[in-house]
C-alpha atoms as a PDB file:
ATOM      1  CA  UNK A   1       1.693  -8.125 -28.615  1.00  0.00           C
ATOM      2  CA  UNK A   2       0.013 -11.457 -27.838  1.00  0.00           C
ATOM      3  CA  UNK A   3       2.445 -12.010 -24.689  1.00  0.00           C
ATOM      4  CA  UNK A   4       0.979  -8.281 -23.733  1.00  0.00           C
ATOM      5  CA  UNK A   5      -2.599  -9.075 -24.376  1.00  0.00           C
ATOM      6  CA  UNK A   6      -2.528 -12.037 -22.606  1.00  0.00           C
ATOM      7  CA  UNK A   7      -1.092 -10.542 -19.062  1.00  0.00           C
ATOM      8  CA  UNK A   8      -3.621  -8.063 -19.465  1.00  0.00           C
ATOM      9  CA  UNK A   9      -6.344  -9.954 -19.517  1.00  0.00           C
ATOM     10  CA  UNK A  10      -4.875 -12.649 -16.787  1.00  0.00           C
ATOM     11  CA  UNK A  11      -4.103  -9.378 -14.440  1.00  0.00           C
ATOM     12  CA  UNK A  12      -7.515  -7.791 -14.892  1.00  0.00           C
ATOM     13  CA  UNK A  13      -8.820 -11.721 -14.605  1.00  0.00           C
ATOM     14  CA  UNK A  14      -6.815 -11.737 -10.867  1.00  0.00           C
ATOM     15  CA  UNK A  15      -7.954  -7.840  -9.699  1.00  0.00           C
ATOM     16  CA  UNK A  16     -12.121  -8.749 -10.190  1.00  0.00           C
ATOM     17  CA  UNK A  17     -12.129 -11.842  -8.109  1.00  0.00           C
ATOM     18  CA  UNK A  18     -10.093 -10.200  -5.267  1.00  0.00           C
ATOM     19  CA  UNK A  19     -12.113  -7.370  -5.454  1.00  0.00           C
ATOM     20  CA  UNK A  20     -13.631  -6.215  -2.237  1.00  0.00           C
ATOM     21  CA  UNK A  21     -15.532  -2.921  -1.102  1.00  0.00           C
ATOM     22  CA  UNK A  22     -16.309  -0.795   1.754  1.00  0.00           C
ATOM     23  CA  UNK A  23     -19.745  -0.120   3.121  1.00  0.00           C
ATOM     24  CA  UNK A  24     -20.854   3.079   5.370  1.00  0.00           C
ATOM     25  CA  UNK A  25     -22.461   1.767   8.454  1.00  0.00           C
ATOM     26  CA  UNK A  26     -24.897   2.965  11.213  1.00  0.00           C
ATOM     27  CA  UNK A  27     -26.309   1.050  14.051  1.00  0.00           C
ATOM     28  CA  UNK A  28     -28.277   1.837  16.710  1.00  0.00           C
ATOM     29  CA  UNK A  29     -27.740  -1.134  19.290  1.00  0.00           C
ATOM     30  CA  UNK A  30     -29.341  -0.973  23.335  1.00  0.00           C
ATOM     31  CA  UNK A  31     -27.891  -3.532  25.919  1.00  0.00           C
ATOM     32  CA  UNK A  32     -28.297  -4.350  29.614  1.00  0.00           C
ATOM     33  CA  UNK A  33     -27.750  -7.435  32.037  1.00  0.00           C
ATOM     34  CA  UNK A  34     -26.189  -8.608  34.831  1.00  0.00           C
ATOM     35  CA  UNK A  35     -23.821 -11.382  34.332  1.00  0.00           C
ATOM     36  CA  UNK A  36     -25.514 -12.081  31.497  1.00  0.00           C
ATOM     37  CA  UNK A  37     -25.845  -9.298  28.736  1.00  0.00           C
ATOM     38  CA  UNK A  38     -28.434  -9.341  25.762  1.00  0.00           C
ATOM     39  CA  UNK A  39     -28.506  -6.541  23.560  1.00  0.00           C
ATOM     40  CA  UNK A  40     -29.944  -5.901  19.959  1.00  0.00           C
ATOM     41  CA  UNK A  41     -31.016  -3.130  17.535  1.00  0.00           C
ATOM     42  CA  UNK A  42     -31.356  -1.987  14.168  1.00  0.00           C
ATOM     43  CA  UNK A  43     -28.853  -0.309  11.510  1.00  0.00           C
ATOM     44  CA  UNK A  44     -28.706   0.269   7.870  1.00  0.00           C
ATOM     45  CA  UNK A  45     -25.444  -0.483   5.238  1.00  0.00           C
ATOM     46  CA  UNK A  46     -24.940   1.963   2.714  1.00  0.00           C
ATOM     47  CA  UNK A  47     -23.538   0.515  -0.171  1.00  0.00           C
ATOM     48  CA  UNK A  48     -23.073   1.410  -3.878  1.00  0.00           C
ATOM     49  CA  UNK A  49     -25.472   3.778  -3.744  1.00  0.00           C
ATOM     50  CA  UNK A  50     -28.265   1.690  -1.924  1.00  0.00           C
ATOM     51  CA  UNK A  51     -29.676   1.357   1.310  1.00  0.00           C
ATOM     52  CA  UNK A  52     -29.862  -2.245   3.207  1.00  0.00           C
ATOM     53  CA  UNK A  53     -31.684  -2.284   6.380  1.00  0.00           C
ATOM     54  CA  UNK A  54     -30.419  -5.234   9.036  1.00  0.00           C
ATOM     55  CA  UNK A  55     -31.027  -6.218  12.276  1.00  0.00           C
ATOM     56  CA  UNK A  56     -28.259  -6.614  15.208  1.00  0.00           C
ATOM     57  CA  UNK A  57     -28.860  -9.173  18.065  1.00  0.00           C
ATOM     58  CA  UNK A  58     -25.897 -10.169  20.307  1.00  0.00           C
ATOM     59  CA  UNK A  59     -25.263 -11.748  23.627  1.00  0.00           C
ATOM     60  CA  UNK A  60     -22.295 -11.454  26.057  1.00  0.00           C
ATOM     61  CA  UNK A  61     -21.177 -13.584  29.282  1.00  0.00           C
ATOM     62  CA  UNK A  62     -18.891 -12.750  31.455  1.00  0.00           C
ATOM     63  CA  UNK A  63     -18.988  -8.934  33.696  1.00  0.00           C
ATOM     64  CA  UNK A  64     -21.430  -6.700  32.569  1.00  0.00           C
ATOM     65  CA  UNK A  65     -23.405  -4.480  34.731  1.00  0.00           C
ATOM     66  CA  UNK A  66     -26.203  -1.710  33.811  1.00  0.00           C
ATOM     67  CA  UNK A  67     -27.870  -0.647  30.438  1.00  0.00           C
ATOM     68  CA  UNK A  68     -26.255   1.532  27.462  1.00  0.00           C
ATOM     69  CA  UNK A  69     -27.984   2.431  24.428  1.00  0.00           C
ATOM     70  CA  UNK A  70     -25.286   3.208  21.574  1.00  0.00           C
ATOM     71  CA  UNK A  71     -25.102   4.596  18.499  1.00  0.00           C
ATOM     72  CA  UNK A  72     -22.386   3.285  16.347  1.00  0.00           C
ATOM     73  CA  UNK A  73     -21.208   4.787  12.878  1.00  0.00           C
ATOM     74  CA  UNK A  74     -18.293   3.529  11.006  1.00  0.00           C
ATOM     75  CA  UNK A  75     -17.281   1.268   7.874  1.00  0.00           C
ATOM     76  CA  UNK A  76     -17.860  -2.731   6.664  1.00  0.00           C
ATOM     77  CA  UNK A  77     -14.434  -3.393   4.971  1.00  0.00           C
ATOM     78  CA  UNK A  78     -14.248  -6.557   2.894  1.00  0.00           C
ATOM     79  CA  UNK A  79     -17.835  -6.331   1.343  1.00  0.00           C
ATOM     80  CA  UNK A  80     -18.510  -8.714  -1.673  1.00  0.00           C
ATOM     81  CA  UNK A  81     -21.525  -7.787  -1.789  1.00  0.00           C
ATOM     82  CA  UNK A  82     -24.762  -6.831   0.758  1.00  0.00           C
ATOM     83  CA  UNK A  83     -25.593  -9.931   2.013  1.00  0.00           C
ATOM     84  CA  UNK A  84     -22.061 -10.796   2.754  1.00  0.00           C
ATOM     85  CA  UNK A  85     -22.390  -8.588   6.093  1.00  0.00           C
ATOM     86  CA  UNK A  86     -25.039 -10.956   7.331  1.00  0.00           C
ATOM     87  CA  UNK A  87     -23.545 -13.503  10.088  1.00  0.00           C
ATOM     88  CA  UNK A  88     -22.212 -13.778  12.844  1.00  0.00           C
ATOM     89  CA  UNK A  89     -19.590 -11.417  14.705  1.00  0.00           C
ATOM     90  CA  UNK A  90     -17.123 -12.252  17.223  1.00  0.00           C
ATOM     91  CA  UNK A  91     -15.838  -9.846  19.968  1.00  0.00           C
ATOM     92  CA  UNK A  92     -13.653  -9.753  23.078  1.00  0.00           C
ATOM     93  CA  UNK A  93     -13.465  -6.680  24.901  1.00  0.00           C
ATOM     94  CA  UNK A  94     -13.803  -4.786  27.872  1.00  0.00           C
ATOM     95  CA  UNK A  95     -15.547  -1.292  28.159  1.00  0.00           C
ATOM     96  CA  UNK A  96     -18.084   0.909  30.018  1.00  0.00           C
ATOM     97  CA  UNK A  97     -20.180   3.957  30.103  1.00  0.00           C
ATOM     98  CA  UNK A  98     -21.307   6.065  32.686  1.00  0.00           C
ATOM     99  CA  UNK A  99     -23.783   8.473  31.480  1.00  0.00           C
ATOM    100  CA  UNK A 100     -21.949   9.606  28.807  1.00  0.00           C
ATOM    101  CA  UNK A 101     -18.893   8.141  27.140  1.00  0.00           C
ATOM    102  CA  UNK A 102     -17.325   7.027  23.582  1.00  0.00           C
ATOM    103  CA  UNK A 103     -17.234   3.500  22.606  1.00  0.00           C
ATOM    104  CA  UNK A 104     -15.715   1.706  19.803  1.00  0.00           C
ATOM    105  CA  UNK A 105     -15.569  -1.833  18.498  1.00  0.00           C
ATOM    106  CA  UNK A 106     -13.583  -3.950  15.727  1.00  0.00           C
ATOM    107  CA  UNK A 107     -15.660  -6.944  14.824  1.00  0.00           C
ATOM    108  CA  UNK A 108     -15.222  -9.713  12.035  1.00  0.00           C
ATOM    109  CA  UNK A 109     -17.555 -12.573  10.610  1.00  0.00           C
ATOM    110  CA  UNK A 110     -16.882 -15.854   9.190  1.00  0.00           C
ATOM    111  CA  UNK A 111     -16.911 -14.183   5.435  1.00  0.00           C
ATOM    112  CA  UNK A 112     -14.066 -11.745   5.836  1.00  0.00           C
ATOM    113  CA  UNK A 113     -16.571  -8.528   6.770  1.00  0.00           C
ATOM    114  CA  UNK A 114     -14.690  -6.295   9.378  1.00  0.00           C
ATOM    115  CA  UNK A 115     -16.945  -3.633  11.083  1.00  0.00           C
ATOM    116  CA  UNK A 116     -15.297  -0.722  12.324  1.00  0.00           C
ATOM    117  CA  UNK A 117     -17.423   1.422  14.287  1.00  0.00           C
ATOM    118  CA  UNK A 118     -17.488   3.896  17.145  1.00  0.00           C
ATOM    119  CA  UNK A 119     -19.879   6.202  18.439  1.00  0.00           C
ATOM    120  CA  UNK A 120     -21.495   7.589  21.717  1.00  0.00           C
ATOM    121  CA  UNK A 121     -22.638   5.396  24.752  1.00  0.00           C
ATOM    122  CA  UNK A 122     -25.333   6.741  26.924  1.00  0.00           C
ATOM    123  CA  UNK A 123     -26.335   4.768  30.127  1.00  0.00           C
ATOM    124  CA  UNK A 124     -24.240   3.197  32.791  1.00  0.00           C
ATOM    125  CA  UNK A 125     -23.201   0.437  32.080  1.00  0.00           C
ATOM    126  CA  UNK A 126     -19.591  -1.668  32.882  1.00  0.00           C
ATOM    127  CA  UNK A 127     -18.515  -4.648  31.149  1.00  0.00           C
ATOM    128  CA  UNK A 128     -15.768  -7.277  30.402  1.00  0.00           C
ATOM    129  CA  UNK A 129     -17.274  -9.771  28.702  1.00  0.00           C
ATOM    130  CA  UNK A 130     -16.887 -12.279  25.225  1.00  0.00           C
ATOM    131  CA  UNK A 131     -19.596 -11.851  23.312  1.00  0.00           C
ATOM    132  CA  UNK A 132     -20.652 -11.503  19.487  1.00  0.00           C
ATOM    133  CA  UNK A 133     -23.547 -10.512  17.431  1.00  0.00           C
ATOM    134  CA  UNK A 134     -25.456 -11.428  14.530  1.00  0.00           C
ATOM    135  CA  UNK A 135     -26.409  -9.633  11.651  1.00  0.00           C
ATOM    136  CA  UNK A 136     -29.476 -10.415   9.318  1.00  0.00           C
ATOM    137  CA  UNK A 137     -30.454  -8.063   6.517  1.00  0.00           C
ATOM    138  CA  UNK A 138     -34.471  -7.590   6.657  1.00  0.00           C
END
């Protein structure tokens, strides 16, 4: 019984430290640039029952061309908690828009957080660029 007791308590012991959680995610985020892109916006993480506003700022180099405004929707896997979305997110990627289109992104950060999003582009705008943003709860 002891022997029993004991994994029990060093398995429940293992399951809360690895523990992570998913977020819902919107963002609205409006770029534009020649050459150079600089974008930014707003969004909000939904998360155990709360709301967390944040701001989005992000820069790319490389080929991008025009302006696109899009609104993203998706899921922040690897949560530990709210603030461990803040940072910043790496992405390499190639896409576009013209007036109308879908686009999607996978991005991660330096504390495990993966964004998945996707969502509507509207604009015209073409791009193969590096880039990342940053995240900053308000």
């Amino acid at each position: 019984m002891v022997v029993f007791t004991a994994a029990l308590v060093a398995a429940s012991g293992l399951s809360s430290e690895s523990r992570a959680e998913t977020g819902r995610v919107t963002v609205v985020f409006t770029k534009g640039g020649f050459i150079l892109g600089v974008g930014g916006g707003e969004g909000v993480l939904f998360f155990r029952g709360a709301r967390y506003p944040f701001t989005v700022s992000g820069m790319s180099v490389g080929f991008t061309v025009g302006a696109s405004t899009t609104k993203f929707v998706g899921r922040a896997i690897n949560l530990r908690g709210p603030s461990s979305i803040q940072g910043t997110y790496a992405s390499m990627g190639a896409g576009g828009a013209l007036a109308a289109g879908a686009g999607g992104v996978q991005l991660q950060n330096a504390n495990g957080v993966v964004l998945q999003l996707s969502g509507p582009k509207v604009g015209a705008e073409v791009s193969a660029a590096v880039g990342g943003v940053t995240i900053r709860l308000k």
